[in-house]
C-alpha atoms as a PDB file:
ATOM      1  CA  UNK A   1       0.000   0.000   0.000  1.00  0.00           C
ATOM      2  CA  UNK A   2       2.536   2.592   0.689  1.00  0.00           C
ATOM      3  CA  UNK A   3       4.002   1.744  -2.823  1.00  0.00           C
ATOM      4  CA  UNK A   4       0.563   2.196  -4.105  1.00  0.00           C
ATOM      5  CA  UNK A   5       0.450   5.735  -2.518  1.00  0.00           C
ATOM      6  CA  UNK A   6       4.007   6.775  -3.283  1.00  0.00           C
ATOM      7  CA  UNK A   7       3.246   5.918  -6.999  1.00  0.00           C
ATOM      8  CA  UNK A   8       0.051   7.653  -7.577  1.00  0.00           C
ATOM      9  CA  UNK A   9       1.463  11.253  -5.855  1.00  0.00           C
ATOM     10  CA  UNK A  10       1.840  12.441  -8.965  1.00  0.00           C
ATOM     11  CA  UNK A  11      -1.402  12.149  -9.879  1.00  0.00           C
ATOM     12  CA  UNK A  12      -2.702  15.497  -8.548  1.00  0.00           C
ATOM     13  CA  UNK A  13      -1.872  16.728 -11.146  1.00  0.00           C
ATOM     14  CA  UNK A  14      -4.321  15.106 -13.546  1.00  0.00           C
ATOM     15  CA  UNK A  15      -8.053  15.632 -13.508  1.00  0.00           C
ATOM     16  CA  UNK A  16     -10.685  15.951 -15.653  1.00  0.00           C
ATOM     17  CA  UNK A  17     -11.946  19.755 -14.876  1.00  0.00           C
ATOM     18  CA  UNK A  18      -9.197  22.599 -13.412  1.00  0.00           C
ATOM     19  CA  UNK A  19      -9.432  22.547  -9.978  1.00  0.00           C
ATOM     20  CA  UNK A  20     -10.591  26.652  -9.541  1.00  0.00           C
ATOM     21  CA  UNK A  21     -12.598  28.357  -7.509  1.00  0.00           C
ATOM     22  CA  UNK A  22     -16.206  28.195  -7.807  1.00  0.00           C
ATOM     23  CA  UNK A  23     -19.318  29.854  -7.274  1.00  0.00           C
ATOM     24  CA  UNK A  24     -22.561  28.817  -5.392  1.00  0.00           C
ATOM     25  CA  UNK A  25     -24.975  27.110  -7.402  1.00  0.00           C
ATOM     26  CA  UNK A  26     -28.449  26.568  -5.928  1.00  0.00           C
ATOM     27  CA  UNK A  27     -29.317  24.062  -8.767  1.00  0.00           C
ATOM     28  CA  UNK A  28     -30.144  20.430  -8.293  1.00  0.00           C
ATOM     29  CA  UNK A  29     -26.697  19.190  -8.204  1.00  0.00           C
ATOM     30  CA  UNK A  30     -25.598  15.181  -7.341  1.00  0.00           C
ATOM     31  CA  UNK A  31     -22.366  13.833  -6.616  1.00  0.00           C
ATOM     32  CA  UNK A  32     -21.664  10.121  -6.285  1.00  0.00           C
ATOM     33  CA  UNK A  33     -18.434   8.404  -4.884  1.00  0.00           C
ATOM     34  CA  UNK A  34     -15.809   5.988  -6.344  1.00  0.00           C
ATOM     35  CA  UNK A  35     -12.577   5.414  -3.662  1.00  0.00           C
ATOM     36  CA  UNK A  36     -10.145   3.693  -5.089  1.00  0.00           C
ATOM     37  CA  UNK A  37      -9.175   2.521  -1.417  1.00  0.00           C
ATOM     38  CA  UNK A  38     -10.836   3.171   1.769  1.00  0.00           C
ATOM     39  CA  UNK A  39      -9.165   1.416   4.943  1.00  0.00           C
ATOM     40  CA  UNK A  40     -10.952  -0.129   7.450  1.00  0.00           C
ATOM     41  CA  UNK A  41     -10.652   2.467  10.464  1.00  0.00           C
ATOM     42  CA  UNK A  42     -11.658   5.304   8.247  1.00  0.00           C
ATOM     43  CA  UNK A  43     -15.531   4.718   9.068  1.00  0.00           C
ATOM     44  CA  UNK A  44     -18.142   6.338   7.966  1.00  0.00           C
ATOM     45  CA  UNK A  45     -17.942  10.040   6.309  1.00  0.00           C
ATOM     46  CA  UNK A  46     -20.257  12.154   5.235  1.00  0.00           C
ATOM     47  CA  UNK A  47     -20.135  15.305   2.642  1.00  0.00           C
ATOM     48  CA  UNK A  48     -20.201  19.141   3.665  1.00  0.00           C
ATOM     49  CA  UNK A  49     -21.678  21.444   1.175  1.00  0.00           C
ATOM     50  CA  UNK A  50     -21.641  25.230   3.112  1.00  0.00           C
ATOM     51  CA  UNK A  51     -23.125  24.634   6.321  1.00  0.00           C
ATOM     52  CA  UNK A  52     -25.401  21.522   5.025  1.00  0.00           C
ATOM     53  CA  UNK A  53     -24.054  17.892   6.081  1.00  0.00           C
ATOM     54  CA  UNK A  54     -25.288  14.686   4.102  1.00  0.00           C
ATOM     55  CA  UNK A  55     -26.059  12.045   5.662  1.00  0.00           C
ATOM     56  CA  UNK A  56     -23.041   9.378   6.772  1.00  0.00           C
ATOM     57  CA  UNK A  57     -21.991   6.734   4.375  1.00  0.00           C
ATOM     58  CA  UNK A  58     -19.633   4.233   4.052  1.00  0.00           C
ATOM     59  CA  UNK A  59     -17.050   5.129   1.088  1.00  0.00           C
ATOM     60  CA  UNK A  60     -17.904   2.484  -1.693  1.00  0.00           C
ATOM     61  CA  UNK A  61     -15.099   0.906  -3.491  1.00  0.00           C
ATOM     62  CA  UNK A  62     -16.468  -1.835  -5.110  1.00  0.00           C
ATOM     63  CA  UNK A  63     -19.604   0.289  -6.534  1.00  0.00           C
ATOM     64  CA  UNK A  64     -20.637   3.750  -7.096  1.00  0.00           C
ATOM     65  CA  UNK A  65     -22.090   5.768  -4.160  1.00  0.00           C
ATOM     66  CA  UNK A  66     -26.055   6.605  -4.162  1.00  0.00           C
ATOM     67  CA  UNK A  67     -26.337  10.378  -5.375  1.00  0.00           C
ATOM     68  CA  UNK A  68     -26.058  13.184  -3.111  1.00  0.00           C
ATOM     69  CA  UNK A  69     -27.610  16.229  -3.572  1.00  0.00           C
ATOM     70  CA  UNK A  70     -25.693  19.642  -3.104  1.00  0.00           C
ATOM     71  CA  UNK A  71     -26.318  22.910  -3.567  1.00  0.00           C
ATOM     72  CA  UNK A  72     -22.775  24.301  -3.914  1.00  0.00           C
ATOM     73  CA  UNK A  73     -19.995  23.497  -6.127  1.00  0.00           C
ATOM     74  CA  UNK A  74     -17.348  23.729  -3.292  1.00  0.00           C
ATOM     75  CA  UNK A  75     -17.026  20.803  -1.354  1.00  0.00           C
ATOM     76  CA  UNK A  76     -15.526  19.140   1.249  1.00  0.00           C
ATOM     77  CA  UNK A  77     -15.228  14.881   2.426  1.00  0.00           C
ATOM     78  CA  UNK A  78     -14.949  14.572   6.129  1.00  0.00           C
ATOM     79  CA  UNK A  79     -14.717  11.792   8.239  1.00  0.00           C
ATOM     80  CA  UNK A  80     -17.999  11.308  10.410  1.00  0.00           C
ATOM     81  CA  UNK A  81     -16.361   9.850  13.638  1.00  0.00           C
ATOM     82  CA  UNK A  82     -13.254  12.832  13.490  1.00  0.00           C
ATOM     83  CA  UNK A  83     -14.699  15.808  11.332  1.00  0.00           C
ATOM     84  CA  UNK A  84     -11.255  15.606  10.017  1.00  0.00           C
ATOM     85  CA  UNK A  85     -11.157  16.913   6.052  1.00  0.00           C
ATOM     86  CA  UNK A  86     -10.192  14.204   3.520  1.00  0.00           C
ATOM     87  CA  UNK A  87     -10.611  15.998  -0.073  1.00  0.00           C
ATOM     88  CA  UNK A  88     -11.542  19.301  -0.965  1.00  0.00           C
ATOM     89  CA  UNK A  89     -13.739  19.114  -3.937  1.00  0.00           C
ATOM     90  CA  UNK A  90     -14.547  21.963  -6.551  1.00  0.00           C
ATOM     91  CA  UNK A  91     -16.799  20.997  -9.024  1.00  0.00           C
ATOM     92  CA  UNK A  92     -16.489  22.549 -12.625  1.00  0.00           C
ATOM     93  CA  UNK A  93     -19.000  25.504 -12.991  1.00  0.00           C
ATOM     94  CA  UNK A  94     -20.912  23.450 -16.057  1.00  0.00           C
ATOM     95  CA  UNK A  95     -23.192  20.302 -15.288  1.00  0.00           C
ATOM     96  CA  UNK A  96     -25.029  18.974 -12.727  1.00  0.00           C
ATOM     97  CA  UNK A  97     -24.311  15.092 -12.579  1.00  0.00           C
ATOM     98  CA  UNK A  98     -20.698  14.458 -11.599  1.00  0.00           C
ATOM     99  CA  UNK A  99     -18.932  10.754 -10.351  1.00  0.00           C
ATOM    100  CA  UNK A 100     -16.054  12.053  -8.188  1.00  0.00           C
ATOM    101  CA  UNK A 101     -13.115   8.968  -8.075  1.00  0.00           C
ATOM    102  CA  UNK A 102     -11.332   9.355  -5.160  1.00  0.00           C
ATOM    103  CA  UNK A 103      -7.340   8.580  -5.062  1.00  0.00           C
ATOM    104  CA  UNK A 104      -5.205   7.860  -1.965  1.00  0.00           C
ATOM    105  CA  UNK A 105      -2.562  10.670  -1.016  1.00  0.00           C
ATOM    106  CA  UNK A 106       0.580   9.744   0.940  1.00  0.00           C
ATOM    107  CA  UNK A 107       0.299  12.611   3.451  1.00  0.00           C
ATOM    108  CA  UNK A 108      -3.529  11.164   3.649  1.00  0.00           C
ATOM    109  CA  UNK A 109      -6.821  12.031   2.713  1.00  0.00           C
ATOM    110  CA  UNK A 110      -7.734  11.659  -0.868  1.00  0.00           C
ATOM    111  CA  UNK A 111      -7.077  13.738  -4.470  1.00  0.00           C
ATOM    112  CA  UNK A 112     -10.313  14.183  -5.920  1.00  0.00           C
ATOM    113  CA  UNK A 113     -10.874  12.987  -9.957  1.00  0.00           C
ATOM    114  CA  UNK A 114     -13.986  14.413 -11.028  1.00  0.00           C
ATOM    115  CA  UNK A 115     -15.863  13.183 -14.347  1.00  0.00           C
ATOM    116  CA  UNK A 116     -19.063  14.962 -15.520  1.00  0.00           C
ATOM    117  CA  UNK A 117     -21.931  12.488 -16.217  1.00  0.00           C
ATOM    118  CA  UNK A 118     -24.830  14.285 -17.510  1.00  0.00           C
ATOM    119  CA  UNK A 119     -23.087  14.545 -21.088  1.00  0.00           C
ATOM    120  CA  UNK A 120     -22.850  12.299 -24.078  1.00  0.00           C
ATOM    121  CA  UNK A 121     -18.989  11.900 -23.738  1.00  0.00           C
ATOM    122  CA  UNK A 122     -19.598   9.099 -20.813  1.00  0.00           C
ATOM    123  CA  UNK A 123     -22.299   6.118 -21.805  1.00  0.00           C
ATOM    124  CA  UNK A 124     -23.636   3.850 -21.546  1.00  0.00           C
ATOM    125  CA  UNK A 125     -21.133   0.932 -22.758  1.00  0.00           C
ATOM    126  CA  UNK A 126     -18.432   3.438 -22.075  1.00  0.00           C
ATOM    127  CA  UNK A 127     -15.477   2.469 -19.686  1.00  0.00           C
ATOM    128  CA  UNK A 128     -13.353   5.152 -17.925  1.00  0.00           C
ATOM    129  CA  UNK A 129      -9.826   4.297 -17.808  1.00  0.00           C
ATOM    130  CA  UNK A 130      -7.405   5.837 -15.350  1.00  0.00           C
ATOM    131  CA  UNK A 131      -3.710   4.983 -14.873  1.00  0.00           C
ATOM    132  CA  UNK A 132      -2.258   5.093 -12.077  1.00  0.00           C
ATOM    133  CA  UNK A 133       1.358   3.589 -12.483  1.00  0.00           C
ATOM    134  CA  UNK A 134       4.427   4.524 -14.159  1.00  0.00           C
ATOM    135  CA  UNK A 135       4.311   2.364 -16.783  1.00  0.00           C
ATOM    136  CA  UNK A 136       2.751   3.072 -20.187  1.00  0.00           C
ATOM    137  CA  UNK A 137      -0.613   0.735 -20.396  1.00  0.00           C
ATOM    138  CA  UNK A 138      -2.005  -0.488 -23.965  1.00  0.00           C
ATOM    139  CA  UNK A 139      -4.311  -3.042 -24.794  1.00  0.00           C
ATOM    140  CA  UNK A 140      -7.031  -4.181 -27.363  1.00  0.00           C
ATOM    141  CA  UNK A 141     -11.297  -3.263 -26.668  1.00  0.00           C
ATOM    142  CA  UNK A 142     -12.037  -5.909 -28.859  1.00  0.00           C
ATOM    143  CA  UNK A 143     -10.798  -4.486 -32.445  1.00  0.00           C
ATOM    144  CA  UNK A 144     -10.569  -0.818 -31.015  1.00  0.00           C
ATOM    145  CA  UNK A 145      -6.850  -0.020 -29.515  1.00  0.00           C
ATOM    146  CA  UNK A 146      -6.130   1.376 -25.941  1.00  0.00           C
ATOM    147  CA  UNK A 147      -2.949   3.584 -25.654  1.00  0.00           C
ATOM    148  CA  UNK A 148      -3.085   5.152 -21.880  1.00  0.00           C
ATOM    149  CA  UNK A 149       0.127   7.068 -20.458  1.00  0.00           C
ATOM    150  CA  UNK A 150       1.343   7.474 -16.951  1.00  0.00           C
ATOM    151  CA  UNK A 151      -0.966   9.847 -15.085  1.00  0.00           C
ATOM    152  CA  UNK A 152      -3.298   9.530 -17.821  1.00  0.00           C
ATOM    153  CA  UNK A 153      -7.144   9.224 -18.200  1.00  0.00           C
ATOM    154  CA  UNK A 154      -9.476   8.379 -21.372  1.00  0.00           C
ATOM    155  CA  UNK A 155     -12.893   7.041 -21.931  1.00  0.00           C
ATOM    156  CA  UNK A 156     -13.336   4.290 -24.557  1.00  0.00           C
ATOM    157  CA  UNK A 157     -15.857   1.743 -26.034  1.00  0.00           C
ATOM    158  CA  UNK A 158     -15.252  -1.630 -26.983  1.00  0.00           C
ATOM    159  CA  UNK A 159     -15.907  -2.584 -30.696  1.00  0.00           C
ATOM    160  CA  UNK A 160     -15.923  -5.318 -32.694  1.00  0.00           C
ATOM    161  CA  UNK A 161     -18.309  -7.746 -30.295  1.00  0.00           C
ATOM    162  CA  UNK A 162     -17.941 -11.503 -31.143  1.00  0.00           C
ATOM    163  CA  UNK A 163     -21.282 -13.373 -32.389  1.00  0.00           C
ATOM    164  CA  UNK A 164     -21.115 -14.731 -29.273  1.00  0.00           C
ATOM    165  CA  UNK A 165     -22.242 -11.444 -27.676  1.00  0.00           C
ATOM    166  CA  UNK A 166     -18.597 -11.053 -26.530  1.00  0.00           C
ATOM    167  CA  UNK A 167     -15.527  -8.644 -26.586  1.00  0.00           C
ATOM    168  CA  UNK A 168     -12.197 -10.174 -26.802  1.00  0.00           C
ATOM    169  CA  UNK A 169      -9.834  -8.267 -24.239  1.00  0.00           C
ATOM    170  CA  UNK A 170      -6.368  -7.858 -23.471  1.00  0.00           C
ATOM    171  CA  UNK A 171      -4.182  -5.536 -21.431  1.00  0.00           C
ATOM    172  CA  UNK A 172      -0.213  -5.307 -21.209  1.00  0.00           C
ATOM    173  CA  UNK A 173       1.848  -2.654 -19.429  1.00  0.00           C
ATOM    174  CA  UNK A 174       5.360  -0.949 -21.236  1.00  0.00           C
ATOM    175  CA  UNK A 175       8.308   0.143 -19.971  1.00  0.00           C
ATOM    176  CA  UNK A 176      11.085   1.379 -22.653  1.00  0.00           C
ATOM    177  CA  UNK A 177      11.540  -2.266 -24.735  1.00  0.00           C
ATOM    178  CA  UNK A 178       9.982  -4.386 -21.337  1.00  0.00           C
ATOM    179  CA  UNK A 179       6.324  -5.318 -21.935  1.00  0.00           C
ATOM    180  CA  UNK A 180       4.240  -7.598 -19.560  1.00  0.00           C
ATOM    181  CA  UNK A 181       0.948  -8.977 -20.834  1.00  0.00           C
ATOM    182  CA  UNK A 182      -1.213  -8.337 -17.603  1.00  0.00           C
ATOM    183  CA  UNK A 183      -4.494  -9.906 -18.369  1.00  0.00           C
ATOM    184  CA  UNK A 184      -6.653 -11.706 -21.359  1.00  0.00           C
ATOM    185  CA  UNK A 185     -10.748 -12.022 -20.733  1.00  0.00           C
ATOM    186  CA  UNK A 186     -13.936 -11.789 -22.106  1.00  0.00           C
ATOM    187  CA  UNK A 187     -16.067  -8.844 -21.780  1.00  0.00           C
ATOM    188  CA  UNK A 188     -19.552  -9.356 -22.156  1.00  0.00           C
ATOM    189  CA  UNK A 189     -21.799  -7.227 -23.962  1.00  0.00           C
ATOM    190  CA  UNK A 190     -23.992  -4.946 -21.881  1.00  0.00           C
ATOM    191  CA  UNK A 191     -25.617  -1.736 -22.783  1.00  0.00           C
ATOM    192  CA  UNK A 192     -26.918  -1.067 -19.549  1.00  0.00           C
ATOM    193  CA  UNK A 193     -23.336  -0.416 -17.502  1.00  0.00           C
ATOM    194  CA  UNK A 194     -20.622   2.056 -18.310  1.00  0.00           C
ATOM    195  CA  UNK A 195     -17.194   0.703 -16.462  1.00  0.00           C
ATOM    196  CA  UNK A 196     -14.244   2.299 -14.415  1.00  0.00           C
ATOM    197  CA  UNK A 197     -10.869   0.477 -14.446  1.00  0.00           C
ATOM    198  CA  UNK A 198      -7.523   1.938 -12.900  1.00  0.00           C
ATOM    199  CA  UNK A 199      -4.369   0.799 -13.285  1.00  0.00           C
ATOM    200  CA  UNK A 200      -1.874   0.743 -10.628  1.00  0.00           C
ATOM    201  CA  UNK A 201       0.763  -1.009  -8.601  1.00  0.00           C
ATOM    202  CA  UNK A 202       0.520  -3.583  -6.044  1.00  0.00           C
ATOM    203  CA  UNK A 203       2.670  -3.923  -3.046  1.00  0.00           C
ATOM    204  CA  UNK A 204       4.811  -6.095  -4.864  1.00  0.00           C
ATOM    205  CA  UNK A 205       5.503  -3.255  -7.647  1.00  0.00           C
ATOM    206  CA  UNK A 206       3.658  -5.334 -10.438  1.00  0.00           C
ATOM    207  CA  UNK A 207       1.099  -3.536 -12.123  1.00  0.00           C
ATOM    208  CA  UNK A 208      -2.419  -4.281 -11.810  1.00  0.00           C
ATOM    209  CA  UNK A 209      -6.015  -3.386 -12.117  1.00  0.00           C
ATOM    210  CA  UNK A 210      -9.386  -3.716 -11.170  1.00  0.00           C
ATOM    211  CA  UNK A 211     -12.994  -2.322 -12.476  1.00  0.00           C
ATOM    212  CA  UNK A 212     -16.031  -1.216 -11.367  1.00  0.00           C
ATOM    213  CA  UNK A 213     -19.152  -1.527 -13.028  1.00  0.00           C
ATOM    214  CA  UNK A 214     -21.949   1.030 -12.732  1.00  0.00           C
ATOM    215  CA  UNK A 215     -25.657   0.037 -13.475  1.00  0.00           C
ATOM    216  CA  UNK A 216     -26.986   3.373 -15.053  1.00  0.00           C
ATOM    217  CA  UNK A 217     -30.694   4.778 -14.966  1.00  0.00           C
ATOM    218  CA  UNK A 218     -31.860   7.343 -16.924  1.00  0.00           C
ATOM    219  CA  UNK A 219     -33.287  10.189 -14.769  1.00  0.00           C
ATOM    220  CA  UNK A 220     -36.725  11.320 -15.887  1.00  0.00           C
END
């Protein structure tokens, strides 16, 4: 784990929306949750938007957090049992549906990731892919290819779907002429999930990954 965190420091400097000041927005806003890691002794937490507390939650890491609603864009993560702050989160000025992924910091606390949700650029059938390690990650979606960089972030769609109602996948990490294949599967077809996978090291220093899926609804 402390591998893990020393790797990912760098990071914070990667998100998907500039990290600025914002202003107060009394418009039906929702934020859900995605920790990449969430100890044991951290508890419950709960989000503070102004002077308005949600209710306490655990910090999902295997699934996306219920929405919460907020009626500012400047946030902050706190633990419930403490009140100590663990991110400081400003959402961008434009949308209203955001999934906040949540990365480990060495001096603790986590780096907020923030990815807008309520426009076309994230799907369904979409996975988010977020790299975490060192090492350069590519791969094959099927027939489409995946080229991700250290630090790096893209959303992508598998094509090219076997009869079978299948996706052939495949993963492998590069580092100058070293390559490691790190995984071969099947990917089912499914229209009704878009995906989050992040790449990283274990405590070992090998790379590796794991995904969550999300189960999206359309609001009405």
């Amino acid at each position: 784990m402390h591998r893990f965190l020393t790797i990912i420091l760098f990071s914070l400097a990667f998100t998907l929306f500039a990290q600025e000041p914002v202003k107060e927005d009394k418009g039906d806003i929702r934020v859900r949750l995605l920790a990449i890691v969430a100890p044991p002794e951290l508890g419950q937490v709960y989000l503070l938007s102004g002077e308005t507390k949600s209710p306490a939650f655990d910090l999902p890491t295997n699934n996306v957090s219920d929405p919460i609603t907020v009626t500012l864009r400047a946030l902050q993560l706190k633990m419930s049992s403490k009140d100590t702050n663990l991110a400081t989160i400003n959402l961008p000025e434009s949308g209203k549906r955001f999934v906040v992924i949540l990365i480990p910091i060495a001096a603790g606390g986590y780096s907020p990731y923030i990815i807008r949700t309520d426009e076309l650029a994230f799907k369904k059938g979409d996975c988010f892919f977020l790299n975490l390690s060192h090492k350069t990650i590519f791969g094959k979606l099927g027939t489409k290819d995946l080229l991700l960089e250290p630090g790096k972030s893209t959303i992508a769609r598998p094509t090219g779907a076997r009869k079978e109602n299948y996706y052939d996948i495949a993963f492998a990490s590069r580092e100058g002429t070293e390559e490691r294949i790190l995984s071969t599967s099947r990917w089912p077809v499914d229209e009704q999930i878009r995906s989050y996978l992040f790449f990283f090291e274990d405590a070992s220093g090998s790379i590796t990954y794991r995904a969550v899926d999300e189960f999206v609804v359309e609001e009405k």
